[in-house]
Protein backbone atom coordinates (compact mmCIF):
# COMPACT_ATOMS: atom_id res chain seq x y z
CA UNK A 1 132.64 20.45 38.68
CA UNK A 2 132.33 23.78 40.13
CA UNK A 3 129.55 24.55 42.55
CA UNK A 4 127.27 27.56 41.05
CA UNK A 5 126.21 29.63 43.93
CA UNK A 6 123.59 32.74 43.59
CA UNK A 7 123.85 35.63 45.69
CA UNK A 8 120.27 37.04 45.70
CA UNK A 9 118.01 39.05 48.11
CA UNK A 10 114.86 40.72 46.54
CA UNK A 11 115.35 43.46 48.93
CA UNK A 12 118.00 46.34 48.21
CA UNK A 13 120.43 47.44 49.99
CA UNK A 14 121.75 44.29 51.62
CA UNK A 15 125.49 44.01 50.85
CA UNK A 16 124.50 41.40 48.07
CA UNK A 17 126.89 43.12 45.57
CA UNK A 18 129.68 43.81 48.47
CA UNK A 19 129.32 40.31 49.09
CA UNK A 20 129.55 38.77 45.81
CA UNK A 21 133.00 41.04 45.33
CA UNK A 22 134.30 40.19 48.12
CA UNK A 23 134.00 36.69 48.48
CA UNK A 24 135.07 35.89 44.76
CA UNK A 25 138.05 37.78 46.09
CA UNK A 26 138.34 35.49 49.49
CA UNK A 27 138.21 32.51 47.66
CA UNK A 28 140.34 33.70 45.09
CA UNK A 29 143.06 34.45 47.49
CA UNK A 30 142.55 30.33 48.92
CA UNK A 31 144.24 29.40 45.45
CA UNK A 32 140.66 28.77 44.81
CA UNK A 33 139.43 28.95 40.80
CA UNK A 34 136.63 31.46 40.89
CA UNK A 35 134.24 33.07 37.77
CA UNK A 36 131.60 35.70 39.23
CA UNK A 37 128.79 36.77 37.19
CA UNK A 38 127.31 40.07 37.18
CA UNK A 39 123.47 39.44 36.12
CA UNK A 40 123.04 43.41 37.98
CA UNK A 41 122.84 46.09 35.05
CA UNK A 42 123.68 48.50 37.39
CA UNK A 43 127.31 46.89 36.72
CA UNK A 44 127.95 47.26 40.26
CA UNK A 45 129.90 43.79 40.95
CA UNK A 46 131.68 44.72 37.61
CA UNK A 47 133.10 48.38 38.56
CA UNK A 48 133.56 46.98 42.22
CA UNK A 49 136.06 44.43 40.34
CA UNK A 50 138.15 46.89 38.59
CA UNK A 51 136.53 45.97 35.40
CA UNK A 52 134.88 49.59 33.53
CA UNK A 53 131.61 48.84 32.52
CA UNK A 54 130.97 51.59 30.10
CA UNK A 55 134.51 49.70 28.04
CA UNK A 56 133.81 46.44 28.31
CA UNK A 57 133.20 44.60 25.10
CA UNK A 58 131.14 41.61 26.19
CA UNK A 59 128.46 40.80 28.90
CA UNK A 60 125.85 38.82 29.79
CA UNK A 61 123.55 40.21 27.43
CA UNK A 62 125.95 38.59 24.63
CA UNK A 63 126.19 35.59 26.85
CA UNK A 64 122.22 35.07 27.68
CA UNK A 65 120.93 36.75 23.99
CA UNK A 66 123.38 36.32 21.42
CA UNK A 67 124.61 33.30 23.02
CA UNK A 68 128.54 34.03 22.95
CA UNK A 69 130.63 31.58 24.58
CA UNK A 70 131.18 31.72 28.05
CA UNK A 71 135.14 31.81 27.41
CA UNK A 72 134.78 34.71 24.70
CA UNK A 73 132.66 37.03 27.28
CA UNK A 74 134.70 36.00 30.45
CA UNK A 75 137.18 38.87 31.49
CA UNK A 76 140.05 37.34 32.81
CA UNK A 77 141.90 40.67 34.21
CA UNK A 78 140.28 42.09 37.27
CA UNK A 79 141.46 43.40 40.30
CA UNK A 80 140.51 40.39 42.32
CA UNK A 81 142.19 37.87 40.75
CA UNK A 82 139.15 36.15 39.69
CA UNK A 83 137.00 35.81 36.42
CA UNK A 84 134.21 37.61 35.44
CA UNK A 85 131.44 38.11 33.14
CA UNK A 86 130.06 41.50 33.14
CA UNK A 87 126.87 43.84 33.42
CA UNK A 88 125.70 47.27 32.13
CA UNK A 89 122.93 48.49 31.40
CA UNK A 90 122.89 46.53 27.96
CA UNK A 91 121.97 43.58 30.41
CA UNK A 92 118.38 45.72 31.34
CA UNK A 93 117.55 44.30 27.49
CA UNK A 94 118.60 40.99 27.91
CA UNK A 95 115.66 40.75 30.77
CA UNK A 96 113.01 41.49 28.27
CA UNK A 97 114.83 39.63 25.41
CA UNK A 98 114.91 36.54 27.21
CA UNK A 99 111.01 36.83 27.40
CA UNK A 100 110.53 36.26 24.36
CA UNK A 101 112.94 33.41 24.30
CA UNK A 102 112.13 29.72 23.79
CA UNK A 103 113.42 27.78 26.78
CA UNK A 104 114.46 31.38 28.41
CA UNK A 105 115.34 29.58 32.04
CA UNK A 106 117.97 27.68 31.37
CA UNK A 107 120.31 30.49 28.77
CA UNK A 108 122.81 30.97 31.88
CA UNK A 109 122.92 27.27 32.97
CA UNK A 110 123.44 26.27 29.23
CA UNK A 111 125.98 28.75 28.81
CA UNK A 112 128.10 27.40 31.74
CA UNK A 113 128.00 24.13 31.55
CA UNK A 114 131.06 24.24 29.12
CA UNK A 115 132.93 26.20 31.77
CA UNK A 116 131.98 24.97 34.75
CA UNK A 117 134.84 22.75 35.23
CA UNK A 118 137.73 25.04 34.94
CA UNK A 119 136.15 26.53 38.75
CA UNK A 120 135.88 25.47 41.77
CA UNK A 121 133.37 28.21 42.30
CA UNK A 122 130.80 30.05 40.28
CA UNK A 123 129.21 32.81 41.97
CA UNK A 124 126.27 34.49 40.74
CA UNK A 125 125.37 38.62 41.67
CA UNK A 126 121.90 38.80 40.97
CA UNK A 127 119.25 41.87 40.70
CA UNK A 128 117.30 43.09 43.34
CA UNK A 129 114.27 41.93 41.69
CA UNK A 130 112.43 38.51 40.39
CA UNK A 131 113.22 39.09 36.89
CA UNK A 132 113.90 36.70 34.20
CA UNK A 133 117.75 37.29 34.85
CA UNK A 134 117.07 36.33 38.68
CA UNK A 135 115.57 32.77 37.20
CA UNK A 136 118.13 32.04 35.17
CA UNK A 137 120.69 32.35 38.03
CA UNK A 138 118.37 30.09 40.17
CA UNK A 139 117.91 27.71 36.82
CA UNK A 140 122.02 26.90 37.04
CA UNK A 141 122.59 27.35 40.51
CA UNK A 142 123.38 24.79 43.10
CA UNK A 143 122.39 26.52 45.84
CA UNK A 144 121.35 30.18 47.38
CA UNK A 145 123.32 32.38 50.09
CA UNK A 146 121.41 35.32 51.12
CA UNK A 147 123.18 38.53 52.18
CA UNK A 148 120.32 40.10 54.53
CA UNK A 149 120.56 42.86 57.30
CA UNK A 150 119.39 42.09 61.08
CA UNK A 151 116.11 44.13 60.96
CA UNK A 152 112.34 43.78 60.98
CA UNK A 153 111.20 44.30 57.32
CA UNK A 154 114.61 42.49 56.30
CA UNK A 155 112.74 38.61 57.87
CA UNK A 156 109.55 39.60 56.12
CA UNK A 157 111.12 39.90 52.97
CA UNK A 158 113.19 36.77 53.93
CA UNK A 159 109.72 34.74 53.98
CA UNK A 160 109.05 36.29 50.46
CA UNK A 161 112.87 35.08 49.28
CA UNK A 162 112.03 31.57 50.58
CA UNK A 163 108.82 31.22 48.98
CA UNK A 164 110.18 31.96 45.93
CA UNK A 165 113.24 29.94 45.73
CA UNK A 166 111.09 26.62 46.91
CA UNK A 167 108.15 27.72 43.84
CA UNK A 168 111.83 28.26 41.49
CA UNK A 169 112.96 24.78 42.50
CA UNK A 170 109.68 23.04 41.75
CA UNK A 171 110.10 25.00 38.57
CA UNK A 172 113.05 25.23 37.03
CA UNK A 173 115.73 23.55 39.05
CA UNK A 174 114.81 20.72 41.35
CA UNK A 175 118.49 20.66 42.80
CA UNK A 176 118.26 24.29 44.10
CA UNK A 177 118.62 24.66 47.90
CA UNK A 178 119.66 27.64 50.63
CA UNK A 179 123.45 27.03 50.44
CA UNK A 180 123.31 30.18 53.63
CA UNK A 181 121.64 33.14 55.32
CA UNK A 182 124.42 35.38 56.09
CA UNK A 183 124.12 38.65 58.26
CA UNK A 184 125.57 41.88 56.71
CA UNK A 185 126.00 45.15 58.13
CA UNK A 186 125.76 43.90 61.43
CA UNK A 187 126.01 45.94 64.47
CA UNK A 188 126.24 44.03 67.92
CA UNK A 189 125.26 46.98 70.06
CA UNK A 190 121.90 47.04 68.54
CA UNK A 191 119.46 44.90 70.28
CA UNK A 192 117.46 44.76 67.82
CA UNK A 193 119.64 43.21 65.44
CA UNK A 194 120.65 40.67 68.45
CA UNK A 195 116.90 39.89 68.52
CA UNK A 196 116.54 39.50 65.07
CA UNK A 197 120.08 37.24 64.64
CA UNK A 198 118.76 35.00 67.65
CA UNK A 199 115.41 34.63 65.39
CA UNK A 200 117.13 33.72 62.25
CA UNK A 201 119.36 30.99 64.28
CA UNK A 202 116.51 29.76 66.44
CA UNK A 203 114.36 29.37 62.79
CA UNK A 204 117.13 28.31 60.02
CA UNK A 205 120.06 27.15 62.52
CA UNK A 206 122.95 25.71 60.53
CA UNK A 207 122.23 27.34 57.23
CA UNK A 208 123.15 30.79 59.15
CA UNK A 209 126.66 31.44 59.06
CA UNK A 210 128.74 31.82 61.89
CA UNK A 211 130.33 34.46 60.32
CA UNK A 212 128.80 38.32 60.62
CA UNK A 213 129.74 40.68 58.12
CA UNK A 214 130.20 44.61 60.44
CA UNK A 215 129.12 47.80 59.40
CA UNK A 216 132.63 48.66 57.73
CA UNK A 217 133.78 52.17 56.47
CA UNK A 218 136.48 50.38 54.50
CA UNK A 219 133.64 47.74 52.79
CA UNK A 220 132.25 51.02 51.77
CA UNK A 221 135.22 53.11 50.42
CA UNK A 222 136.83 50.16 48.50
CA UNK A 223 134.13 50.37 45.18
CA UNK A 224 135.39 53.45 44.78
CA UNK A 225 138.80 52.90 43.83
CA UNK A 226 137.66 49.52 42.06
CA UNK A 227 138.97 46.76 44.23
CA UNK A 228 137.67 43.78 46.58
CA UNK A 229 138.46 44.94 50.49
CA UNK A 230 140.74 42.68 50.40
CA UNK A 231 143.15 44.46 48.09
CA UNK A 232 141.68 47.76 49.65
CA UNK A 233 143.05 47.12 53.08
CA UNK A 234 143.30 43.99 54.00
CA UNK A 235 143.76 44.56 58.08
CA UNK A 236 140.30 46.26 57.71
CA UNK A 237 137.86 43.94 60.11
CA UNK A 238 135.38 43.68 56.51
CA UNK A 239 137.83 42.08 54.71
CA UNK A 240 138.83 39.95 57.80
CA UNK A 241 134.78 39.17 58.06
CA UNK A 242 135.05 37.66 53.99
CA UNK A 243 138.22 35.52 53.98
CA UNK A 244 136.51 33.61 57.16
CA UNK A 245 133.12 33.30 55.24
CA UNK A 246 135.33 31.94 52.65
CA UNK A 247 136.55 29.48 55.14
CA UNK A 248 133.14 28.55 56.19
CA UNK A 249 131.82 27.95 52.52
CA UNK A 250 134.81 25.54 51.75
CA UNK A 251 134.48 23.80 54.54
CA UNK A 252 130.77 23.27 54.12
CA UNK A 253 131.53 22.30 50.40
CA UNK A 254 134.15 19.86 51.46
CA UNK A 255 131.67 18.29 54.09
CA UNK A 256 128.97 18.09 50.79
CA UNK A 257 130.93 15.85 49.20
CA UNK A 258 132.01 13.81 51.62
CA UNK A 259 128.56 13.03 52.23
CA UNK A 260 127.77 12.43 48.84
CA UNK A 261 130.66 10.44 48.71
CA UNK A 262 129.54 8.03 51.34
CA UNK A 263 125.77 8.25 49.69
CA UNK A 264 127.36 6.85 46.55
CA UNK A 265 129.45 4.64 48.26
């Protein structure tokens, strides 16, 4: 079954979208079976894909409201080689829709549960907000990884993130756990982001990814014409920075199971 993994921050600006792109792409390009789900209705995760959101038939406002099947919304064409459902600013409705929805939480987890097992992962973009489309993609996730930049404000509104994904899993989703806290637009010659990287490690150790994720011009150019880094220019040291997060995550995922493995055992 595939793991379902959201991709949230509640503060802006964090490379949550650049991440979500890019690492669909990574583990795309590991012969990997990925779906990434653009719950955004900016529709950033879905332009960044090569997918045009202003054309696009179906998105997850047909998959949350009108309850579509997942395999009649999923775009299979994109420009990273992986699936995707996606967002535009139809998906804005779905958030207030879904309020007045009887057992609203659980729309996306229902939705993917006949899909899940044709991936190996599911990766979720979420808004920059605690909306209703932010609980849903902690309702049918596994786990969390949060994109988040080396500065003061960025651990205060950490605590915030952690508060609510611990009241969310009493909630909605008992299972739900930090699958990573990765550092994005990282710049080594800045002491304070050294400071603030040595805090994260010394606080949340494992769960913060080896890997760092540079300020990159190419990370930044490569929305524009539509594609993952990865396809953009692959030598770029962004797209190098991806594949080995993408490494990291399957490695963790392959050391999950071989503990639950020996659990059941």
């Amino acid at each position: 079954m595939g793991r379902i993994i959201a991709i949230a921050n509640q503060k802006g600006g964090v490379g949550k979208t650049t991440t979500a792109v890019n690492l669909a792409a990574s583990m795309a390009a590991t012969r990997r079976k990925v779906l990434l789900i653009d719950l955004d209705p900016q529709g950033n995760a879905t332009m960044g894909s090569g997918v045009d959101k202003y054309e696009v038939e179906n998105t997850a406002y047909e998959l949350l409201v009108d309850q579509k099947p997942a395999s009649e919304v999923i775009v299979t064409e994109t420009n990273g080689k992986y699936d995707l459902v996606a967002a535009n600013g139809d998906v804005t409705a779905a958030d207030v829709k879904l309020m007045e929805t009887f057992a609203r939480e659980q729309r996306l987890a229902n939705a993917l549960k006949p899909v899940q097992d044709n991936y190996d992962f599911i990766f979720i973009d979420c808004p920059p907000s605690l909306s209703m489309l932010t609980v849903n993609a902690m309702a049918a996730a596994d786990s969390v990884l949060v994109p988040m930049q080396c500065e003061y404000y960025a651990l205060e509104g950490l605590t915030a993130l952690m508060d609510t994904i611990e009241r969310l899993a009493e909630a909605v989703n008992p299972r739900l756990q930090i699958e990573g806290i990765l550092r994005t637009m990282y710049d080594p010659r800045n002491r304070l982001a050294n400071d603030v990287s040595e805090q994260l490690k010394a606080h949340f150790g494992a769960k913060v990814y080896r890997t760092v994720i540079p300020r990159n011009v190419r990370l930044a150019e490569a929305p524009s014409f539509g594609a993952p880094a990865m396809y953009y220019d692959k030598s770029s040291t962004g797209a190098k920075a991806y594949l080995s997060l993408a490494g990291e995550l399957i490695r963790r995922a392959e050391q999950l199971k071989k503990a639950e493995s020996a659990a059941e055992a």
